[in-house]
Protein backbone atom coordinates (compact mmCIF):
# COMPACT_ATOMS: atom_id res chain seq x y z
CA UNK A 1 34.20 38.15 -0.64
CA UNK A 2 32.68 37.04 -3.82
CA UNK A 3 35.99 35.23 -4.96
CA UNK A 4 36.47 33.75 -1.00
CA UNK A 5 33.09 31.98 -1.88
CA UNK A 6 34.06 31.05 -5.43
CA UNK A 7 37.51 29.40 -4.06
CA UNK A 8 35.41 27.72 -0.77
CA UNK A 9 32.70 26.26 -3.98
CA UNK A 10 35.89 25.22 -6.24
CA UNK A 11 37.40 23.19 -3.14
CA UNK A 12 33.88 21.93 -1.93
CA UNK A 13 32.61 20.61 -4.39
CA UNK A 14 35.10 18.21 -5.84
CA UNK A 15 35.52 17.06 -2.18
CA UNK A 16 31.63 16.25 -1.88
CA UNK A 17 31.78 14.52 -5.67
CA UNK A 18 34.65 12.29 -4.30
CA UNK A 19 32.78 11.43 -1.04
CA UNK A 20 29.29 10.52 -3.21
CA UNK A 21 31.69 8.48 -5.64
CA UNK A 22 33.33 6.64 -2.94
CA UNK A 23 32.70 2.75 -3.24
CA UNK A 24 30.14 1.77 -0.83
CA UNK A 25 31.32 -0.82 1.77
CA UNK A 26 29.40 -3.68 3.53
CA UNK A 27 30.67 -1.56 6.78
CA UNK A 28 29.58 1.36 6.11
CA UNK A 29 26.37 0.02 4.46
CA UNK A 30 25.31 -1.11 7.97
CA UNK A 31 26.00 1.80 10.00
CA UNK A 32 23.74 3.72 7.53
CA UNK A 33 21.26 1.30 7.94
CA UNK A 34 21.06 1.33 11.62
CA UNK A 35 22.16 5.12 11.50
CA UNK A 36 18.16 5.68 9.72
CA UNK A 37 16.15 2.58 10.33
CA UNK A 38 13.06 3.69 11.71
CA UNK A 39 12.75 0.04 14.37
CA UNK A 40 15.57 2.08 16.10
CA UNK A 41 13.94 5.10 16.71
CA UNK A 42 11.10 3.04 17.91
CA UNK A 43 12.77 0.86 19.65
CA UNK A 44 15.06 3.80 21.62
CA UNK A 45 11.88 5.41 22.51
CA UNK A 46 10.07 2.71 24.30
CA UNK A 47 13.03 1.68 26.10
CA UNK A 48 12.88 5.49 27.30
CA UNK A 49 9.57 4.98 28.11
CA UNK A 50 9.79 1.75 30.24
CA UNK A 51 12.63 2.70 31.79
CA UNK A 52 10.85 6.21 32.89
CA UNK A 53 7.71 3.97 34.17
CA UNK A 54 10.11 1.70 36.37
CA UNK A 55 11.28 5.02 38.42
CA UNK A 56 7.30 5.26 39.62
CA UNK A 57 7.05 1.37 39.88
CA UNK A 58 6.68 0.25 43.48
CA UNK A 59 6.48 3.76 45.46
CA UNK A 60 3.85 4.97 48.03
CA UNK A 61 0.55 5.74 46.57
CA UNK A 62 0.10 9.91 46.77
CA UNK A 63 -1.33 11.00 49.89
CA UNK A 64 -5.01 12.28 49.93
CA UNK A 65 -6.67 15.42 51.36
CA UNK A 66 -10.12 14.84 53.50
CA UNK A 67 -12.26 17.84 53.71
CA UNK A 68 -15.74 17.38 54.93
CA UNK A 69 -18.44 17.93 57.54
CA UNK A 70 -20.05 15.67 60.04
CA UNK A 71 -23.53 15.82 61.06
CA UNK A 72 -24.62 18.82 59.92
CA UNK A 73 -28.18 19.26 61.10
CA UNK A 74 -30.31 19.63 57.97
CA UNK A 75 -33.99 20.18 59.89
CA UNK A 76 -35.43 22.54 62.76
CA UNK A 77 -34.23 25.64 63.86
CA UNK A 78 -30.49 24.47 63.54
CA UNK A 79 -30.86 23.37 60.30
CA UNK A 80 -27.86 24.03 58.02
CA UNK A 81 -25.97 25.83 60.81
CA UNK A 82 -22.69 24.65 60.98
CA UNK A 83 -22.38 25.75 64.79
CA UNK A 84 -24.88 25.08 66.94
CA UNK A 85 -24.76 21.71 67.80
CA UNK A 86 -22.45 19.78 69.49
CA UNK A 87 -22.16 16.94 67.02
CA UNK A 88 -21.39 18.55 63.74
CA UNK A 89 -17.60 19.04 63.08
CA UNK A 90 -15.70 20.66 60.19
CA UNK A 91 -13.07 17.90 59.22
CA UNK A 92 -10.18 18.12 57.90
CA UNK A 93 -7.32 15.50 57.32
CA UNK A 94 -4.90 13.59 55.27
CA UNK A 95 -5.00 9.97 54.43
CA UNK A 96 -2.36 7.24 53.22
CA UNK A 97 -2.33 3.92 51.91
CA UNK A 98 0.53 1.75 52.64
CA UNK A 99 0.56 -1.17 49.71
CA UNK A 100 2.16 -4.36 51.20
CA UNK A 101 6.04 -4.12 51.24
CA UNK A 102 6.37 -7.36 48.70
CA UNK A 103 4.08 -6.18 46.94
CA UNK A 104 5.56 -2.40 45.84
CA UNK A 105 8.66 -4.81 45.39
CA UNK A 106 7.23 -7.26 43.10
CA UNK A 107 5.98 -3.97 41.07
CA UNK A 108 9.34 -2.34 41.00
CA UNK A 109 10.75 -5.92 39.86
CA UNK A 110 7.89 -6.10 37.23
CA UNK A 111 8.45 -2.53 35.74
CA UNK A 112 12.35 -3.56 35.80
CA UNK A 113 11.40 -6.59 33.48
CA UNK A 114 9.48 -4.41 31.51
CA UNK A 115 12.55 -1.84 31.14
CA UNK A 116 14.98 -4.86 30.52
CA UNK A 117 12.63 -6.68 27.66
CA UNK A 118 12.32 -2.86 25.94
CA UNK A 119 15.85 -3.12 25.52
CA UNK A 120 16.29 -6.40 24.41
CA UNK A 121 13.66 -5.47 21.88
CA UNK A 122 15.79 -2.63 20.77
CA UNK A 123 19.02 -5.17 20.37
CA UNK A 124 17.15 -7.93 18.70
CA UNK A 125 16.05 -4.74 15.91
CA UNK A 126 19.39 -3.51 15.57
CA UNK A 127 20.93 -7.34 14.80
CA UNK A 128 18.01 -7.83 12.15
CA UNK A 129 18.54 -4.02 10.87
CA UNK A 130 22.20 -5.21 10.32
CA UNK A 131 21.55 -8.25 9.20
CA UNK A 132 19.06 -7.42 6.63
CA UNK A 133 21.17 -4.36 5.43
CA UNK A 134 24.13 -6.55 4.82
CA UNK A 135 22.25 -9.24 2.87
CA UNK A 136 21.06 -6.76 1.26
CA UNK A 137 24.48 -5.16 0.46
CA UNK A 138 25.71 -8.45 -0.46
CA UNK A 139 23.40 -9.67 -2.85
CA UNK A 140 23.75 -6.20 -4.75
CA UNK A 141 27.72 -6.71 -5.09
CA UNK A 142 27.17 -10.59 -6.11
CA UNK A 143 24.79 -9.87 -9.16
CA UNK A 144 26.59 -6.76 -10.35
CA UNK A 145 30.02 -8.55 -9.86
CA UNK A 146 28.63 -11.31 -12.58
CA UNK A 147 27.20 -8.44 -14.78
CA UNK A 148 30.74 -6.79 -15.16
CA UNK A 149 32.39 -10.45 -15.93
CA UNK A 150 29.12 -11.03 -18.39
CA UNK A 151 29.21 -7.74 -19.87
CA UNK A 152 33.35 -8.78 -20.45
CA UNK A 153 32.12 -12.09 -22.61
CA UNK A 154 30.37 -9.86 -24.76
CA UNK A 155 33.02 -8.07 -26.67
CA UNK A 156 34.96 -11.83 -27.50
CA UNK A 157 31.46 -13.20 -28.81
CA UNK A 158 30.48 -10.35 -31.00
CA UNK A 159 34.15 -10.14 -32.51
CA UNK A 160 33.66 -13.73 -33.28
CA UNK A 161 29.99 -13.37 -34.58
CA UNK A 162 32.06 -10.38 -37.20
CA UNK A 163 34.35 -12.54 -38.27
CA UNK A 164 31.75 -15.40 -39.07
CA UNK A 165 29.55 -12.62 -40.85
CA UNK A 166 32.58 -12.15 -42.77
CA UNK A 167 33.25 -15.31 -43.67
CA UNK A 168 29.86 -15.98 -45.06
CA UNK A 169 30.11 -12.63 -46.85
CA UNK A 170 32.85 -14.49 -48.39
CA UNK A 171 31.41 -17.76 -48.64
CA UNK A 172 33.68 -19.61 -46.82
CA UNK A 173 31.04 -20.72 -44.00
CA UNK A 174 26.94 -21.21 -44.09
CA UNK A 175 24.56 -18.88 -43.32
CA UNK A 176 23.46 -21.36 -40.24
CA UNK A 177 26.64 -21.21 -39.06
CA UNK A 178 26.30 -17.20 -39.05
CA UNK A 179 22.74 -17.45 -37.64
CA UNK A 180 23.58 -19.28 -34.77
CA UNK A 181 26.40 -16.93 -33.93
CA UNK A 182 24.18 -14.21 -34.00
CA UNK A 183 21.67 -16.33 -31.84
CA UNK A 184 24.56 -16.75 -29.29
CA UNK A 185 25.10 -13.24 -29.09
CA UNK A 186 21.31 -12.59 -28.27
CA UNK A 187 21.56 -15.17 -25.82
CA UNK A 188 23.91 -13.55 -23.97
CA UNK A 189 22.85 -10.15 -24.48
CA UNK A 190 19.03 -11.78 -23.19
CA UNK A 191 21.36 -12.87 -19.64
CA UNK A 192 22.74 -9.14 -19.61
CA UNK A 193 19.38 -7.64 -19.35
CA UNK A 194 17.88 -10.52 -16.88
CA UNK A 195 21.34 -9.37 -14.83
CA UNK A 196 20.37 -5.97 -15.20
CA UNK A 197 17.11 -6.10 -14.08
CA UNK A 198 18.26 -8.57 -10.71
CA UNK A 199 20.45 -6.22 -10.07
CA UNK A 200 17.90 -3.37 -10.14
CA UNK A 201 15.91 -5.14 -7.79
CA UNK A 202 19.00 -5.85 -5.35
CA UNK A 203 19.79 -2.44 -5.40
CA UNK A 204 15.90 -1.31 -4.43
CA UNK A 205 16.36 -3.59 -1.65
CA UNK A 206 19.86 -1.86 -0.76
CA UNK A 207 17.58 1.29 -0.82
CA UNK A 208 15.13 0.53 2.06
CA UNK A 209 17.80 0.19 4.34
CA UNK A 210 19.92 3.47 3.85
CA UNK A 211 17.72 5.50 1.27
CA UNK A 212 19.62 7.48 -1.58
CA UNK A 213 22.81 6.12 -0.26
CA UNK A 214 22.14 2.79 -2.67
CA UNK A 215 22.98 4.71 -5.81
CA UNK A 216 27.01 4.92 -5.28
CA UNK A 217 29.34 2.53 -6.64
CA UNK A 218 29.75 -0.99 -4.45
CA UNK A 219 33.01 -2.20 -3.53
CA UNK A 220 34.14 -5.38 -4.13
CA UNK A 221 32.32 -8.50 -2.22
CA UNK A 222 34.59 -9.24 0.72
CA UNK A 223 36.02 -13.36 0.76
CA UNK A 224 33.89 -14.35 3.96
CA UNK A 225 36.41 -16.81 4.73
CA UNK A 226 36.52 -16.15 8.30
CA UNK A 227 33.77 -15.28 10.80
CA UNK A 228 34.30 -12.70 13.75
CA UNK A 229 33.20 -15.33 15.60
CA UNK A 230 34.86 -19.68 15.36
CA UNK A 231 31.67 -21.45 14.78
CA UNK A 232 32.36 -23.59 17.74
CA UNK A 233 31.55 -20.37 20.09
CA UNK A 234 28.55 -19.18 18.67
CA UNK A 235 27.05 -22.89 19.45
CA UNK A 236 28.02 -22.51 22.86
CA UNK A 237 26.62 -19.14 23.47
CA UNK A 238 23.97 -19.23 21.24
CA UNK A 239 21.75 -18.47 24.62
CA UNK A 240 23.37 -14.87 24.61
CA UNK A 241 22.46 -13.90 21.33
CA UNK A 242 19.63 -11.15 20.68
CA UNK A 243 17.36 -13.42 19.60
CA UNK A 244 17.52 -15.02 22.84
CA UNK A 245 17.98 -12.45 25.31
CA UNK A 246 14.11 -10.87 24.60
CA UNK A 247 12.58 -14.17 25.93
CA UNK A 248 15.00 -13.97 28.85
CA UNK A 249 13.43 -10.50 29.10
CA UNK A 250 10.10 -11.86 28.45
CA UNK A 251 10.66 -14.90 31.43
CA UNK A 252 11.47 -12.34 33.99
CA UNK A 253 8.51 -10.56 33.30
CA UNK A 254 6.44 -13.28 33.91
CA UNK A 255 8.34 -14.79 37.07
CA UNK A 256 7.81 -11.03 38.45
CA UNK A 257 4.36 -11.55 37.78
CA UNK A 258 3.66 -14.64 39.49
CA UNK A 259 5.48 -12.81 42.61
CA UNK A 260 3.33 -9.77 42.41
CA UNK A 261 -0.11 -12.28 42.11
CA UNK A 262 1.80 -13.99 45.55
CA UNK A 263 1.60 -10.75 47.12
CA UNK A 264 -1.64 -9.97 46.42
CA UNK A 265 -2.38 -12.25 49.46
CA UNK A 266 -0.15 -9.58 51.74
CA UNK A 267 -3.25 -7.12 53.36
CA UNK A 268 -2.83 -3.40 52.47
CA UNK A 269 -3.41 -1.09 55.10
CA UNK A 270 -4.18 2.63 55.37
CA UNK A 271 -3.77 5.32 57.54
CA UNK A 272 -6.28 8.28 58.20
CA UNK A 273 -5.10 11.59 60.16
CA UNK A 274 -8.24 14.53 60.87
CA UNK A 275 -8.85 17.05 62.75
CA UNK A 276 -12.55 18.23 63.27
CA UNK A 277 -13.28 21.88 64.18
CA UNK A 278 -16.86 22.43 65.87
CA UNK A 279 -18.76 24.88 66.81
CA UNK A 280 -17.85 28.46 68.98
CA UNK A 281 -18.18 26.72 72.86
CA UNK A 282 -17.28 23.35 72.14
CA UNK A 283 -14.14 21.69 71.85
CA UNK A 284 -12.27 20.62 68.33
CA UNK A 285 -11.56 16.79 67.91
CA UNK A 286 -8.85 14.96 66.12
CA UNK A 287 -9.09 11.25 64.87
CA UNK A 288 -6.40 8.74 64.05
CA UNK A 289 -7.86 5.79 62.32
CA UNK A 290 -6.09 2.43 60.17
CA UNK A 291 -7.55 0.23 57.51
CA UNK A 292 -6.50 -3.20 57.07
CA UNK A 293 -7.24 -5.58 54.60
CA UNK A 294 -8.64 -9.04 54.93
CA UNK A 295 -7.37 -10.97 51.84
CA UNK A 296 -9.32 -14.04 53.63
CA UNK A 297 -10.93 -15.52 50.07
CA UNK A 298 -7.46 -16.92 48.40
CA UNK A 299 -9.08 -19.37 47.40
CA UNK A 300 -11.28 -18.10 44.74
CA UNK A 301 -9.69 -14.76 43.95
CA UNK A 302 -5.92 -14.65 44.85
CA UNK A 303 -4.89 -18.28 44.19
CA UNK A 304 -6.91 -18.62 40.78
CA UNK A 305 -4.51 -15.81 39.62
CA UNK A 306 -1.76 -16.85 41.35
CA UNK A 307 -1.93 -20.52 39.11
CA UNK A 308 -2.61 -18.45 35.76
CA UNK A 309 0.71 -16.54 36.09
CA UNK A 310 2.60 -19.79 37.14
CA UNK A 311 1.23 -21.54 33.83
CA UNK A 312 2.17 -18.51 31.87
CA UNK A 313 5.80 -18.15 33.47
CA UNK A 314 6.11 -22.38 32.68
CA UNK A 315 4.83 -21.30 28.88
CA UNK A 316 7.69 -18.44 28.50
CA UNK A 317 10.07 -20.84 29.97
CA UNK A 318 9.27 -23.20 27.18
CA UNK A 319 9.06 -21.40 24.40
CA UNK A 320 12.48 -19.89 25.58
CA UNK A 321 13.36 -23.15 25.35
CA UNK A 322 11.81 -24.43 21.83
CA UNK A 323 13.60 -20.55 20.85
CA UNK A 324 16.89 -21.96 21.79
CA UNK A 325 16.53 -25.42 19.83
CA UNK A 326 15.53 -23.50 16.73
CA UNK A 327 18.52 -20.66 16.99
CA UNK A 328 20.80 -23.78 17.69
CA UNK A 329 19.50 -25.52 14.51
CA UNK A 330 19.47 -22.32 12.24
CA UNK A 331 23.56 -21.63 13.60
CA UNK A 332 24.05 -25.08 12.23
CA UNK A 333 22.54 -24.90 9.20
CA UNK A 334 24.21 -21.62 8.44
CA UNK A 335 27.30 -23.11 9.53
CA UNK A 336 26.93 -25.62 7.09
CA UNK A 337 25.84 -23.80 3.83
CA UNK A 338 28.53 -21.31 4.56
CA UNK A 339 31.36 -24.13 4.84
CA UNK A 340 30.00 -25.85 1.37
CA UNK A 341 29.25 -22.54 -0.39
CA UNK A 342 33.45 -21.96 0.63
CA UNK A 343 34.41 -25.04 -0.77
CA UNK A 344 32.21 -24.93 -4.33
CA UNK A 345 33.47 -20.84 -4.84
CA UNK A 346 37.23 -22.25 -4.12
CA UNK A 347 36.53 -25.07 -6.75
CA UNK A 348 34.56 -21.78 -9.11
CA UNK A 349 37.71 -19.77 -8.69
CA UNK A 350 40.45 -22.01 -8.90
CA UNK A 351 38.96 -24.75 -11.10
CA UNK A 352 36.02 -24.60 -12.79
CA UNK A 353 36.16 -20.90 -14.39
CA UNK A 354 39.81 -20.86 -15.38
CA UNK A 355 39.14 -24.07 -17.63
CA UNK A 356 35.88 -22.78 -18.95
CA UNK A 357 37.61 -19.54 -19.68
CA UNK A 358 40.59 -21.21 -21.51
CA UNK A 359 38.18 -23.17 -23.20
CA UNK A 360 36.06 -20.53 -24.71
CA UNK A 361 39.49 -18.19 -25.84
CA UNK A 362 40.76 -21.73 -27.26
CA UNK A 363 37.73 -22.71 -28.86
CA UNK A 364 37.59 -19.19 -30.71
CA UNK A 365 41.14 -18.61 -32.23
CA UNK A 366 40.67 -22.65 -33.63
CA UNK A 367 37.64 -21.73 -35.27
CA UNK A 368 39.23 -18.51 -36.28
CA UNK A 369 42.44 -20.41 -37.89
CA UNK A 370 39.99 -23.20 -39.32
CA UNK A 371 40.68 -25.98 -37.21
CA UNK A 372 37.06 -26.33 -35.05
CA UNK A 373 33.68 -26.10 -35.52
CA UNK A 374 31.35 -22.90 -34.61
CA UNK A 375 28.99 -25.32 -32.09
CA UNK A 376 32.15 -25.68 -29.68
CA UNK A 377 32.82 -22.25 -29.54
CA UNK A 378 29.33 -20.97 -28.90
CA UNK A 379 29.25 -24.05 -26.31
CA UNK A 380 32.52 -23.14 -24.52
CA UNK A 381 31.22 -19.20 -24.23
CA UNK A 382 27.65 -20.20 -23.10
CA UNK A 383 29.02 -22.74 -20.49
CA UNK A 384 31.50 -19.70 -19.14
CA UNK A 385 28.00 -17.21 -18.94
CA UNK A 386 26.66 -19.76 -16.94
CA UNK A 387 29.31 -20.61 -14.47
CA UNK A 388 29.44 -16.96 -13.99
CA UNK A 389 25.83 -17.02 -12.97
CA UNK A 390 26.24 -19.94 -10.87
CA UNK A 391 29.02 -18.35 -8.80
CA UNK A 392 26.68 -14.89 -8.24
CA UNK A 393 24.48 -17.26 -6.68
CA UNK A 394 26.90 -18.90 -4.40
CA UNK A 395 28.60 -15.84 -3.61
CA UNK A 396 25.68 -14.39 -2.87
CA UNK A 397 24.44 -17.51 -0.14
CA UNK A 398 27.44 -17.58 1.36
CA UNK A 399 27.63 -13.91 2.03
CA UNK A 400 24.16 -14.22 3.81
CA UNK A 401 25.02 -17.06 5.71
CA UNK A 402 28.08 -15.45 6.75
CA UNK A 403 26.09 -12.63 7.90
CA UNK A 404 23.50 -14.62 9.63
CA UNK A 405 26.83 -16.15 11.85
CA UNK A 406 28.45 -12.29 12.05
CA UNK A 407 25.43 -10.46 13.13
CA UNK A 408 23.89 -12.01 16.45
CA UNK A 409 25.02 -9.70 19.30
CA UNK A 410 24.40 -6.10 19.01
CA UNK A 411 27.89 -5.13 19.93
CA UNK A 412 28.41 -6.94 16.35
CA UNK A 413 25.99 -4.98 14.40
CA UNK A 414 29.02 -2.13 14.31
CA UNK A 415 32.32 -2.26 12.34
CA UNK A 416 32.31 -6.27 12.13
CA UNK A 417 34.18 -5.95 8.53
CA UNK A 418 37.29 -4.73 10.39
CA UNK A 419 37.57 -8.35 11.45
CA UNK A 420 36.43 -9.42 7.56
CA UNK A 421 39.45 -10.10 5.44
């Protein structure tokens, strides 16, 4: 047995080392987020809760037991006797109150709304959960993608800032020459450590959505140079998204309350069932009796109501509407930054850091074999560091603007990097 559990260890826990060393992916980042995010929970629970009050919504009021006694003689020789005269009765009944039919309908709609906004709710906390995570997850690769190529200028620079030490050892260069090689080197190291610490900060981020899971390895930052969904599209639809669909929620609420302040002018009625037992020598009684009410002063208490909820229903109407300017405007925008953020990475990549990086290597064997100055090699490696930086940061807005276009619907806030190239 003992060597069965040594064997079972052996094989377990490599497995479990190569599962907690597995590269973390923007895909998997945001299931874990909405896999533990708290809104969820929250969320779940009071669309359970809604949904529970809309089966009671609208039904029959409970019936009601009437026990009780009618004239009971409380002076003279009968006094207290239950009996002896003909008048006093021991009742006993049932009543029922019958709510007007549109109104029990217009509570059932109501509590319906309720259940519907609850889970639009829910939907509009996933999409931010998984939009949140993934800018989170995305800003963490960006920064420590430019420490790693920052932390690769380092060795070139130093072996250049030895050779100069050497030279001036020798006395073949100045001592500000070798200063300023040095100071370079600082520099850069000073960028490292202001890296460093962004990334630190990125990665505490990454750690409020899906807890210890921040601490493995990232893999690398996905291109972003499609969307799971043409721009075009999301323009069009952009009433369906989650951040829409709560108002819709929130509209039908307060159409079914201007219907259920309508049927407050619909009279109730009730209906009262009892049977009265008297005394030995006379005979029992039974009573059927109906209430109806008189809804006769609309004017100052029904229709008063009546215009509130018809000014509130215009107000979520409108700011449905203003909602669906500003979601319109914010697709745009997003659209935009992520279409320019494309084009100046494309220009990064394929331009602008090849030359700066055949610049710096040039720069530093033509100083080595005598044939340029120290200022345009320390140029040429401090314009490379911050070109590096520079792309980070547009790596870093275009991955959020991509995943402010990818994460809209809640069906999206699941496995949208299998459509990510």
């Amino acid at each position: 047995m003992h060597w069965l559990i040594r064997l079972l260890l052996f094989v377990a826990f490599p497995v479990a080392a190569a599962a907690a060393s597995e590269p973390l992916s923007l895909d998997e980042a945001v299931s874990l987020a909405l896999a533990a995010a708290p809104q969820l929970a929250a969320g779940d629970a009071n669309a359970d809760a809604m949904r529970s009050r809309a089966t009671s919504a609208g039904r029959l009021p409970d019936p009601r037991v009437i026990i009780g006694i009618d004239n009971l003689p409380v002076e003279g020789p009968e006094a207290w006797s239950t009996g002896a005269d003909a008048m006093t009765m021991q009742r006993f009944g049932f009543m029922q109150e019958f709510p007007a039919r549109a109104k029990r309908q217009s509570e059932q709609e109501r509590a319906e709304a309720d259940a519907v906004l609850a889970g639009a709710e829910r939907n509009e906390a996933s999409v931010a959960v998984a939009r949140e995570a993934a800018r989170a997850w995305i800003g963490s690769a960006a920064i420590e993608a430019a420490l790693a190529d920052l932390e690769q200028l380092r060795p070139d620079l130093e072996l250049g800032a030895t050779a100069i030490r050497a030279a001036l050892a020798s006395g073949t260069t100045s001592a500000t020459e070798a200063l300023a090689a040095e100071a370079a080197v600082a520099r850069l190291g000073n960028r490292i450590l202001e890296m460093q610490g962004e990334a630190q900060f990125a990665r505490a981020e990454l750690s409020r959505w899906i807890g210890d899971e921040a601490a493995r390895p990232l893999a690398a930052v996905p291109a972003f140079d499609r969307l799971p969904t043409p721009g075009a599209a999301l323009l069009a639809e952009s009433g369906r998204h989650a951040a829409i669909q709560s108002l819709d929620a929130k509209v039908a609420a307060a159409r079914a309350d201007l219907d259920l302040a309508r049927a407050a002018r619909r009279p109730d009625w009730s209906a009262e069932l009892t049977y009265g037992k008297r005394g030995p020598g006379f005979e029992d009684m039974a009573s059927l009796e109906f209430t109806v009410g008189l809804p006769i002063f609309a004017r100052n208490r029904q229709n008063p109501e009546i215009a509130a909820r018809s000014a509130e229903l215009r107000r979520a109407e409108a700011d449905r509407e203003a909602m669906v300017r500003a979601h319109t405007a914010e697709l745009r925008q997003a659209l935009v930054e992520w279409e320019q953020a494309g084009a100046r990475l494309d220009r990064y990549e394929h331009e602008l850091l090849p030359l700066a990086r055949e610049r710096s290597r040039t720069a530093l064997a033509a100083y080595r074999a005598g044939r340029s100055e120290l200022r345009l090699v320390l140029d040429a490696f401090e314009d490379e560091a911050e070109l590096l930086v520079e792309r980070a940061g547009i790596t870093g807005a275009r991955g959020r603007a991509w995943a402010s276009l990818a994460y809209l619907e809640p069906q999206q806030a699941t496995a949208i990097e299998k459509d990510t190239p």
